[in-house]
C-alpha atoms as a PDB file:
ATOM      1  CA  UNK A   1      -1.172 -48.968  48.077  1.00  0.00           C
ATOM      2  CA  UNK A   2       0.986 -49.990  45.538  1.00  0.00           C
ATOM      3  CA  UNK A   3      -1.406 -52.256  44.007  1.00  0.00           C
ATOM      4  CA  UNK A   4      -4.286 -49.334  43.903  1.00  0.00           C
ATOM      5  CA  UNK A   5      -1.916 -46.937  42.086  1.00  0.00           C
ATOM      6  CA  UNK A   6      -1.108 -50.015  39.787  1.00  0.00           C
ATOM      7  CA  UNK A   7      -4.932 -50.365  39.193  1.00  0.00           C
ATOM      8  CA  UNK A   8      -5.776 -46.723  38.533  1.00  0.00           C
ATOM      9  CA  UNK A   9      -3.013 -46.334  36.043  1.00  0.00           C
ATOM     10  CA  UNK A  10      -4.362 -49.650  34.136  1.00  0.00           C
ATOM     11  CA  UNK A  11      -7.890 -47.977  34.089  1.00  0.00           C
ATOM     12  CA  UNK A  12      -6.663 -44.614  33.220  1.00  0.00           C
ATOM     13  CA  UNK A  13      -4.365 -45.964  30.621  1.00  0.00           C
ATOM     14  CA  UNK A  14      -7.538 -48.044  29.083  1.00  0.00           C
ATOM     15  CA  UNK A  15      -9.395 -44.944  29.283  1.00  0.00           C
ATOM     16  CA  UNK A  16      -7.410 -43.509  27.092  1.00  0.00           C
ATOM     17  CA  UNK A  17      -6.617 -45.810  24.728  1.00  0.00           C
ATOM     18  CA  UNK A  18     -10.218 -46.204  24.381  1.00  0.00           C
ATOM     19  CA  UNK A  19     -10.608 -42.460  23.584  1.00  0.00           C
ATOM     20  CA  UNK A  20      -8.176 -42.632  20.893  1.00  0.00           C
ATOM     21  CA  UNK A  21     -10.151 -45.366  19.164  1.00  0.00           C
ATOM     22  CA  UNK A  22     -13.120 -43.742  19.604  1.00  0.00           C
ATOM     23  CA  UNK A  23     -11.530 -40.633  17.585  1.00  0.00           C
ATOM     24  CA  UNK A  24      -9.494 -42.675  14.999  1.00  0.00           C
ATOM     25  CA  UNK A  25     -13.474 -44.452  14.615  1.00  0.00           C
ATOM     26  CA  UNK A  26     -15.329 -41.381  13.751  1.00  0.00           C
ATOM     27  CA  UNK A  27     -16.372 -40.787  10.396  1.00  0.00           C
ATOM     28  CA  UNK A  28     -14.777 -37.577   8.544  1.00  0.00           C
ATOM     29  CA  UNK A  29     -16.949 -36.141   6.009  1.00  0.00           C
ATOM     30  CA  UNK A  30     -15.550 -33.478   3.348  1.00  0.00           C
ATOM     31  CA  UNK A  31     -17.115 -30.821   2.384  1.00  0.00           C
ATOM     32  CA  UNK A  32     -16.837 -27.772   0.553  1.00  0.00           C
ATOM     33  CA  UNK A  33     -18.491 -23.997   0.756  1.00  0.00           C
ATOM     34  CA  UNK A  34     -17.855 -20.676  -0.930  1.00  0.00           C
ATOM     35  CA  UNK A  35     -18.998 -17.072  -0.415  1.00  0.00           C
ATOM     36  CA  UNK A  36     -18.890 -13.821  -2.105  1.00  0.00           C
ATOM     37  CA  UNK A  37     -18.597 -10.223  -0.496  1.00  0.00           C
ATOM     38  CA  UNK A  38     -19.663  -7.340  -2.612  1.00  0.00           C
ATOM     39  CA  UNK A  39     -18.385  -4.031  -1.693  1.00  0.00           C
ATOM     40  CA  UNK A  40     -18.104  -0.726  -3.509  1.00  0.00           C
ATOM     41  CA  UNK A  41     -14.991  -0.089  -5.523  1.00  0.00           C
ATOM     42  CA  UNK A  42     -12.607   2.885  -3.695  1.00  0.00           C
ATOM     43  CA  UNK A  43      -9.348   2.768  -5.472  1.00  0.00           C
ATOM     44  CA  UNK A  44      -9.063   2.638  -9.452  1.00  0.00           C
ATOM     45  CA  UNK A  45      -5.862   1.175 -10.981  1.00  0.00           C
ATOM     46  CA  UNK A  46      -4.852   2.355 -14.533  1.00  0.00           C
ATOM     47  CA  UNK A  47      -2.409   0.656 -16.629  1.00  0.00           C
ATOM     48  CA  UNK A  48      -0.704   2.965 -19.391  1.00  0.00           C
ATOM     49  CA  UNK A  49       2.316   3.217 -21.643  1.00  0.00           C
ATOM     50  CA  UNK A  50       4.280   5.650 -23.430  1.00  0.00           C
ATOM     51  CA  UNK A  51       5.840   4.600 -26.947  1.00  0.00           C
ATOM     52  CA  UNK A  52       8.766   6.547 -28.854  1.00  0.00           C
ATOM     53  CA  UNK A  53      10.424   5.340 -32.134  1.00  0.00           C
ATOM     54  CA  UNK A  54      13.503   6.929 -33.216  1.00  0.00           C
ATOM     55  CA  UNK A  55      16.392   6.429 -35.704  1.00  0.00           C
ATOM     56  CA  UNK A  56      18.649   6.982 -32.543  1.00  0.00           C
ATOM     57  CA  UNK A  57      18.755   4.864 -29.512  1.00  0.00           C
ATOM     58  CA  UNK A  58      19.249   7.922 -27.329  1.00  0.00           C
ATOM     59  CA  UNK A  59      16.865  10.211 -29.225  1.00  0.00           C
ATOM     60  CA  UNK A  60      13.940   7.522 -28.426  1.00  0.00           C
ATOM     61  CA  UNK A  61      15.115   7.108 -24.806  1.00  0.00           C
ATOM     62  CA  UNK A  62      14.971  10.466 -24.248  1.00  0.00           C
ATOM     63  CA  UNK A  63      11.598  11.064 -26.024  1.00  0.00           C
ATOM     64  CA  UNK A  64      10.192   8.727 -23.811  1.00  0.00           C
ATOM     65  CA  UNK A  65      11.755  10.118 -20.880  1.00  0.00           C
ATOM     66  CA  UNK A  66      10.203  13.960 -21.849  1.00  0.00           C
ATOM     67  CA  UNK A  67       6.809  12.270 -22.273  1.00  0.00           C
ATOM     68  CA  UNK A  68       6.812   9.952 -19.062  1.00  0.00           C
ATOM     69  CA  UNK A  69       7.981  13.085 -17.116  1.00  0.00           C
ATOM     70  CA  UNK A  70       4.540  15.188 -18.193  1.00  0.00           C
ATOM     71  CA  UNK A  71       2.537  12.155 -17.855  1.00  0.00           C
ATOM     72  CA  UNK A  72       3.701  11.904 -13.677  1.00  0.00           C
ATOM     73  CA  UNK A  73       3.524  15.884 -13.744  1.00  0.00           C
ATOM     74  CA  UNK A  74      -0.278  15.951 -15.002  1.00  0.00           C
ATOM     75  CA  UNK A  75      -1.256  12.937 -12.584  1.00  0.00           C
ATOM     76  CA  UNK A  76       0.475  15.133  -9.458  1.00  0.00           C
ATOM     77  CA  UNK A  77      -1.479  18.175 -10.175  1.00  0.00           C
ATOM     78  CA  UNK A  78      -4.506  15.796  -9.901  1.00  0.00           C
ATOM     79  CA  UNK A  79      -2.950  14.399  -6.353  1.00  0.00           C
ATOM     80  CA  UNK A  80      -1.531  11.331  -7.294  1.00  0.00           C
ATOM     81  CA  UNK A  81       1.379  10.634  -5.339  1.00  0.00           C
ATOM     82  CA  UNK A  82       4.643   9.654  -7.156  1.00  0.00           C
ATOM     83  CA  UNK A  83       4.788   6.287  -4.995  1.00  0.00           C
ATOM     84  CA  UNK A  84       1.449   5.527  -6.642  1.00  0.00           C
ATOM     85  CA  UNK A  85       2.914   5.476 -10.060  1.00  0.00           C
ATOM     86  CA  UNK A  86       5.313   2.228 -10.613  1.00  0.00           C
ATOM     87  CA  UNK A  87       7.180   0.845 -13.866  1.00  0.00           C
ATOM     88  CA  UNK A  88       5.280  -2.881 -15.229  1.00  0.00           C
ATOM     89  CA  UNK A  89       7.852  -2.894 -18.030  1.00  0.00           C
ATOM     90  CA  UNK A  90      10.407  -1.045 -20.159  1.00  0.00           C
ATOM     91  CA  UNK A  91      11.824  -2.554 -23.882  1.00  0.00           C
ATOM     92  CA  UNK A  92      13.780  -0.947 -25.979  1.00  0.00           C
ATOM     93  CA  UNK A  93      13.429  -2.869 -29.694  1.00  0.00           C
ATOM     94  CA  UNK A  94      15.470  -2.065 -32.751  1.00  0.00           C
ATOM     95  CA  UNK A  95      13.530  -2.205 -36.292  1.00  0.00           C
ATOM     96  CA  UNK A  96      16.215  -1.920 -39.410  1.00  0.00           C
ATOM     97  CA  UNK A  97      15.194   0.339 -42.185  1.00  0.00           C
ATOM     98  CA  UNK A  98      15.555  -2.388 -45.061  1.00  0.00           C
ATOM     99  CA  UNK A  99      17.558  -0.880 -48.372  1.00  0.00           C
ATOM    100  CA  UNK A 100      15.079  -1.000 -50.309  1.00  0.00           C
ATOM    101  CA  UNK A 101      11.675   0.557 -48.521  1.00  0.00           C
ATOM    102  CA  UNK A 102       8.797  -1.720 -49.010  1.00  0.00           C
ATOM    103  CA  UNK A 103       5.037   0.016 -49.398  1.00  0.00           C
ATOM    104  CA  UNK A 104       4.229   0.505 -45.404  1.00  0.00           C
ATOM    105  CA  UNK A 105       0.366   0.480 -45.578  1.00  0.00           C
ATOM    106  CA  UNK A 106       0.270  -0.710 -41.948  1.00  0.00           C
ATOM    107  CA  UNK A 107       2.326   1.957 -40.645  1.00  0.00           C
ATOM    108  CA  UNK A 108       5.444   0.176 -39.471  1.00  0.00           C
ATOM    109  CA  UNK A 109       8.312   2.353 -38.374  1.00  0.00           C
ATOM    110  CA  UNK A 110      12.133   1.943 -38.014  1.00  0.00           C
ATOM    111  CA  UNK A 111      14.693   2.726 -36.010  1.00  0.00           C
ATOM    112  CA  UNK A 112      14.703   1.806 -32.264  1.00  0.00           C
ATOM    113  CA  UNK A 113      11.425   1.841 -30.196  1.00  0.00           C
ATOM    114  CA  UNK A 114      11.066   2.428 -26.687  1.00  0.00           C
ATOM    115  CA  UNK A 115       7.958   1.384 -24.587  1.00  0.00           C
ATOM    116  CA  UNK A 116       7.104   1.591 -21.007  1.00  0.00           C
ATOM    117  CA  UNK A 117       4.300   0.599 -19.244  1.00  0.00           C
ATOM    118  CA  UNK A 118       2.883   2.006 -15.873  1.00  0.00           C
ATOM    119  CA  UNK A 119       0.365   1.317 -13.604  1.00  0.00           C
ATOM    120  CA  UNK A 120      -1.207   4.258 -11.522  1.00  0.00           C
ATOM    121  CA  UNK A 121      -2.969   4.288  -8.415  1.00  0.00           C
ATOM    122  CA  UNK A 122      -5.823   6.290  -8.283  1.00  0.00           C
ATOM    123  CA  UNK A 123      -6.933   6.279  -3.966  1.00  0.00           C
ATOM    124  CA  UNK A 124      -9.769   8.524  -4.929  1.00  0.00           C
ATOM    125  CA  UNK A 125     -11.874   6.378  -7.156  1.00  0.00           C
ATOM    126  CA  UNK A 126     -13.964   9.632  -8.643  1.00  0.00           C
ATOM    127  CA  UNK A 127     -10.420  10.930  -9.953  1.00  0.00           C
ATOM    128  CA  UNK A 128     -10.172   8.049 -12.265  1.00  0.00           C
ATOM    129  CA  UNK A 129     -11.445   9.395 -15.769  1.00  0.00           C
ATOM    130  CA  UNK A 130      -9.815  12.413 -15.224  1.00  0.00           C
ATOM    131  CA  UNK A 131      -6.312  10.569 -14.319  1.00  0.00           C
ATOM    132  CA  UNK A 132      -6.974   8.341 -17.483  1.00  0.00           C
ATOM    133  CA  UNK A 133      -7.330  11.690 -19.316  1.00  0.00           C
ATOM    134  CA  UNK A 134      -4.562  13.707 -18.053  1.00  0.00           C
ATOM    135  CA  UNK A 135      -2.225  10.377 -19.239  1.00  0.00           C
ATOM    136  CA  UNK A 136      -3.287  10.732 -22.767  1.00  0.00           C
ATOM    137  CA  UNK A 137      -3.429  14.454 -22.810  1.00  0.00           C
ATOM    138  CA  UNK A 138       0.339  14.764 -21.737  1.00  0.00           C
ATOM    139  CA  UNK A 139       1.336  12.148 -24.439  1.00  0.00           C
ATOM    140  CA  UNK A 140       0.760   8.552 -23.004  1.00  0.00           C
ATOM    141  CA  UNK A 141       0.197   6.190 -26.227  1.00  0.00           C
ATOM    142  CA  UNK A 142      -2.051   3.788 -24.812  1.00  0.00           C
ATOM    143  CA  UNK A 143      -4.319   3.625 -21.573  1.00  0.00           C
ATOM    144  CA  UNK A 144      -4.158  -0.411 -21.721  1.00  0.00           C
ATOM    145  CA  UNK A 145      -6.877  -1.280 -18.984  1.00  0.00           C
ATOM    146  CA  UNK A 146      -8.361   0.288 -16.162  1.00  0.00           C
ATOM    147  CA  UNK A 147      -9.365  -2.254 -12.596  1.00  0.00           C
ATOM    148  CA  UNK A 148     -11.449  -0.951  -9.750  1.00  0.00           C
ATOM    149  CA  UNK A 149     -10.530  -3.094  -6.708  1.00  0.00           C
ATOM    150  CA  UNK A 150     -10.577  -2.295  -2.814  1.00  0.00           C
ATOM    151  CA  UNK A 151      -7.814  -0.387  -1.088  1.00  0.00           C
ATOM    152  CA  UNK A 152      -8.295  -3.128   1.827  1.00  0.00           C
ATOM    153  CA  UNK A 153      -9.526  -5.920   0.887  1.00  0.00           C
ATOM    154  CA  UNK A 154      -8.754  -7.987   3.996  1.00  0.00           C
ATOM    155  CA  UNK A 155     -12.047  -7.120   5.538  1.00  0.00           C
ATOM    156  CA  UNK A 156     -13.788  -8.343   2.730  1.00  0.00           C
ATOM    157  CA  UNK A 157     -11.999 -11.563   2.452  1.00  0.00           C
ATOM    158  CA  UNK A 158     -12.438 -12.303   6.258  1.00  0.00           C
ATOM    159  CA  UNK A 159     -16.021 -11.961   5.759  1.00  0.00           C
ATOM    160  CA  UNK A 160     -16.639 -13.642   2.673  1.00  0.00           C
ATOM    161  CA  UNK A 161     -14.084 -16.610   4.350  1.00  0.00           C
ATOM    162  CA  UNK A 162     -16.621 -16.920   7.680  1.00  0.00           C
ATOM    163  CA  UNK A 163     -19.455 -17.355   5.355  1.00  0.00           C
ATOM    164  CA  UNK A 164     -18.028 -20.324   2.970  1.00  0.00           C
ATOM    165  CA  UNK A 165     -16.560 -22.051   6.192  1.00  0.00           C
ATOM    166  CA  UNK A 166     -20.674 -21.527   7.582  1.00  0.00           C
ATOM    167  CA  UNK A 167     -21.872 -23.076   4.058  1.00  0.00           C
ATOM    168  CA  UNK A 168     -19.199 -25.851   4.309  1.00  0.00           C
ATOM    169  CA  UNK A 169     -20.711 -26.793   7.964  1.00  0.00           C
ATOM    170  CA  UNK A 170     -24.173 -26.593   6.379  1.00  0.00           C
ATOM    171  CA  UNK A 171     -23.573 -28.930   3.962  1.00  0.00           C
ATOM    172  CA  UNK A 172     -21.637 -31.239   6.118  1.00  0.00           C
ATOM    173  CA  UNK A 173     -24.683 -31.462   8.586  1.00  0.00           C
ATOM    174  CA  UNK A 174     -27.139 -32.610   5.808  1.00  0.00           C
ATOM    175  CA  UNK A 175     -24.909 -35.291   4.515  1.00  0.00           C
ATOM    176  CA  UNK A 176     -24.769 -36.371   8.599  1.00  0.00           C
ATOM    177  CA  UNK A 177     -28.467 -36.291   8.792  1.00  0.00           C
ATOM    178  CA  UNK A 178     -28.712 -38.025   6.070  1.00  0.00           C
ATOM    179  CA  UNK A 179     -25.991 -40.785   7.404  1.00  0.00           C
ATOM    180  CA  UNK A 180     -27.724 -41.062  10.973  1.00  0.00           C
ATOM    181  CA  UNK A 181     -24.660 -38.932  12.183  1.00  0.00           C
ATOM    182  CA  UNK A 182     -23.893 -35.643  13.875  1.00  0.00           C
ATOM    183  CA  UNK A 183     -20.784 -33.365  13.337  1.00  0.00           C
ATOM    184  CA  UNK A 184     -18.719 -33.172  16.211  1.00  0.00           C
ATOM    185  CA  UNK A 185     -15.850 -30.983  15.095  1.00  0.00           C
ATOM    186  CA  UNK A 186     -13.165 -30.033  12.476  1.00  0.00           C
ATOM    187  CA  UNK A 187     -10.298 -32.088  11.390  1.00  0.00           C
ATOM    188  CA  UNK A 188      -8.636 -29.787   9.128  1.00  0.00           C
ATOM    189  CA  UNK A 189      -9.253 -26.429   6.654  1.00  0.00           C
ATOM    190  CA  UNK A 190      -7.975 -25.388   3.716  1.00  0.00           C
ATOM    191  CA  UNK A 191      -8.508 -22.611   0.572  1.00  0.00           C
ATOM    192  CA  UNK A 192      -9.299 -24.094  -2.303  1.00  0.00           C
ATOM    193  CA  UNK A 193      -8.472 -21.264  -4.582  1.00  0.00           C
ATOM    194  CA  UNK A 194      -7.266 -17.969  -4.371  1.00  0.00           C
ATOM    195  CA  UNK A 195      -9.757 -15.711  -3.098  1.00  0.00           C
ATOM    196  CA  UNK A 196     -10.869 -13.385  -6.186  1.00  0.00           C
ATOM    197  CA  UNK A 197      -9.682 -10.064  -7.258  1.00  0.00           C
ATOM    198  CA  UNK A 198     -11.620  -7.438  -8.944  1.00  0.00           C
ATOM    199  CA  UNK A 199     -12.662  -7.558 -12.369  1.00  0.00           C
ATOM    200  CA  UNK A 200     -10.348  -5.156 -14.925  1.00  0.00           C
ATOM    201  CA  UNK A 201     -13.214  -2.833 -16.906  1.00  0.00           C
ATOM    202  CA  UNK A 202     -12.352  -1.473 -20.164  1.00  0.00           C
ATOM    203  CA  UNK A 203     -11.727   2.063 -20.747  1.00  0.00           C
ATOM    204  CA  UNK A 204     -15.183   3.824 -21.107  1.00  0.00           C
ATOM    205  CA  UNK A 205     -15.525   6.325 -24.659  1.00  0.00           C
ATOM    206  CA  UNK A 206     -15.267  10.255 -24.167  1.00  0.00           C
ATOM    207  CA  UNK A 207     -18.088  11.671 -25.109  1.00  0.00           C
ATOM    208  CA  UNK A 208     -16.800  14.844 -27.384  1.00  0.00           C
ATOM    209  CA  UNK A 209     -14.957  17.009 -24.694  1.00  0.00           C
ATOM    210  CA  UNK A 210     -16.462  15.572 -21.832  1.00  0.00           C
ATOM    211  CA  UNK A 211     -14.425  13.909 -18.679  1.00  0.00           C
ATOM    212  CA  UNK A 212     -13.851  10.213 -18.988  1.00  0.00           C
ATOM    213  CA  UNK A 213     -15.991   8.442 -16.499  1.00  0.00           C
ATOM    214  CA  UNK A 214     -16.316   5.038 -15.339  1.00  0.00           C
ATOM    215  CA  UNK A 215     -18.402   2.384 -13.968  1.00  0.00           C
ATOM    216  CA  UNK A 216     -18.444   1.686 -10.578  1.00  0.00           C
ATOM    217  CA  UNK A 217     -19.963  -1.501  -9.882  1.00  0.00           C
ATOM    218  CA  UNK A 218     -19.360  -3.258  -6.518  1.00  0.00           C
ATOM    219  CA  UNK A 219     -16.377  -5.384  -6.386  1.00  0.00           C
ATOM    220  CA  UNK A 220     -17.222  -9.096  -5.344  1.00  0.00           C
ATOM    221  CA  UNK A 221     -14.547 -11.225  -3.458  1.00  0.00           C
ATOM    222  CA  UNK A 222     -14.865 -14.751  -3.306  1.00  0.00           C
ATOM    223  CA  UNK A 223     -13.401 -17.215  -1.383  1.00  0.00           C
ATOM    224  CA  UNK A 224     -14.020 -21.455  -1.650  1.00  0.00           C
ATOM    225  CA  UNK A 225     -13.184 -24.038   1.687  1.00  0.00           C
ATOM    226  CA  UNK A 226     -12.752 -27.240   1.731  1.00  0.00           C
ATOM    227  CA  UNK A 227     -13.254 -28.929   5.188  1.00  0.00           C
ATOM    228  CA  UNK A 228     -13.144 -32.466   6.950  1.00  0.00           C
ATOM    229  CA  UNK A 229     -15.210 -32.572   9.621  1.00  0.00           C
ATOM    230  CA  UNK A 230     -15.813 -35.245  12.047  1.00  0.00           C
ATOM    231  CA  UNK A 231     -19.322 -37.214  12.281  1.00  0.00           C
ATOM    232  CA  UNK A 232     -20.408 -39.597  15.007  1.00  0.00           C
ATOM    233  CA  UNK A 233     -23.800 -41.326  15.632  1.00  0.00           C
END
């Protein structure tokens, strides 16, 4: 009895010992696939900044604190939710009035200037020109880019990340075809890249009185794989 369990242990120890070489033998082939997703834009992000130059640090502050304050008020009669509207950056820069003033062609001015930037979320995309416009009509300086993107784009990203792992599989079976070899299974995944974001537009031209409006293109997401697969004969 002894000598029977003895035997089956040998067998199922060879067994699997063979397996394992069989698996460390297989050949891995690499192989990489992408996809894009195109979906229709339904949020609008607008980048924007309010400037204020003043021979007194606290008269420039303040300014820009007036001006900010009707710039939020305009974009909450449109239904912008404060939340929506966040701070990118805020410098305050001091410019000495030389002794003797210079010929100022360009424009330069002195005294401290204060300038913050903003980005607004926009969650109905058709309220984008008309956010863009109430910013400049209630004093913002600059509207410094405008990005239509997705509000979710996980759905897109799953999608586009099921077709680049199907193209990587494609092109791993025709290099085993080619090598007398079938795939047999995965060894390992990764992203090769970050999947793509949408593409910032720049701000369209009024036409004379008439609502700024913007192009609404679909937004394309794009993810890249690289995979090893394993081949056998």
């Amino acid at each position: 009895m002894k000598r029977t369990l003895i035997c089956l242990l040998g067998v199922l120890t060879l067994a699997t010992v063979g397996a394992a070489q069989a698996q460390s033998a297989a050949t891995e082939i690499t192989a990489s696939g992408s996809a894009s997703v195109s979906l229709p834009p339904d949020m609008a992000t607008i980048h924007a900044a309010v400037e204020t130059t003043a021979d007194n640090a606290n008269d420039a502050v303040a300014q820009n604190n007036v001006i900010y304050g009707r710039v939020v008020a305009s974009l909450e009669k449109l239904g912008v939710a404060r939340s929506d509207v966040t701070l990118e950056y805020y410098n305050v820069s001091y410019n000495p009035r030389p002794k003797v003033l210079p010929p100022n062609p360009d424009g330069e001015r002195f005294g401290y200037t204060v300038s913050r930037g903003f980005a607004i979320k926009v969650r109905r995309i058709g309220d984008a020109g008309r956010a863009s416009d109430a910013c400049v009509s209630a004093g913002a300086t600059s509207i410094n880019g405008v990005t239509l993107g997705l509000s979710n784009p996980a759905t897109a990203r799953e999608q586009a990340t099921a077709k680049a792992v199907a193209d990587a599989r494609a092109n791993a079976d025709a290099i085993a075809r080619a090598a007398a070899l079938h795939v047999t299974g995965i060894k390992s995944i990764e992203l090769t890249g970050a999947p793509s974001g949408p593409v910032p537009l720049a701000r369209a031209a009024a036409v004379q009185s008439a609502p700024t409006q913007f192009d609404q293109s679909n937004v394309s997401v794009t993810v890249s794989v690289s995979v090893v697969f394993r081949a056998e004969p």
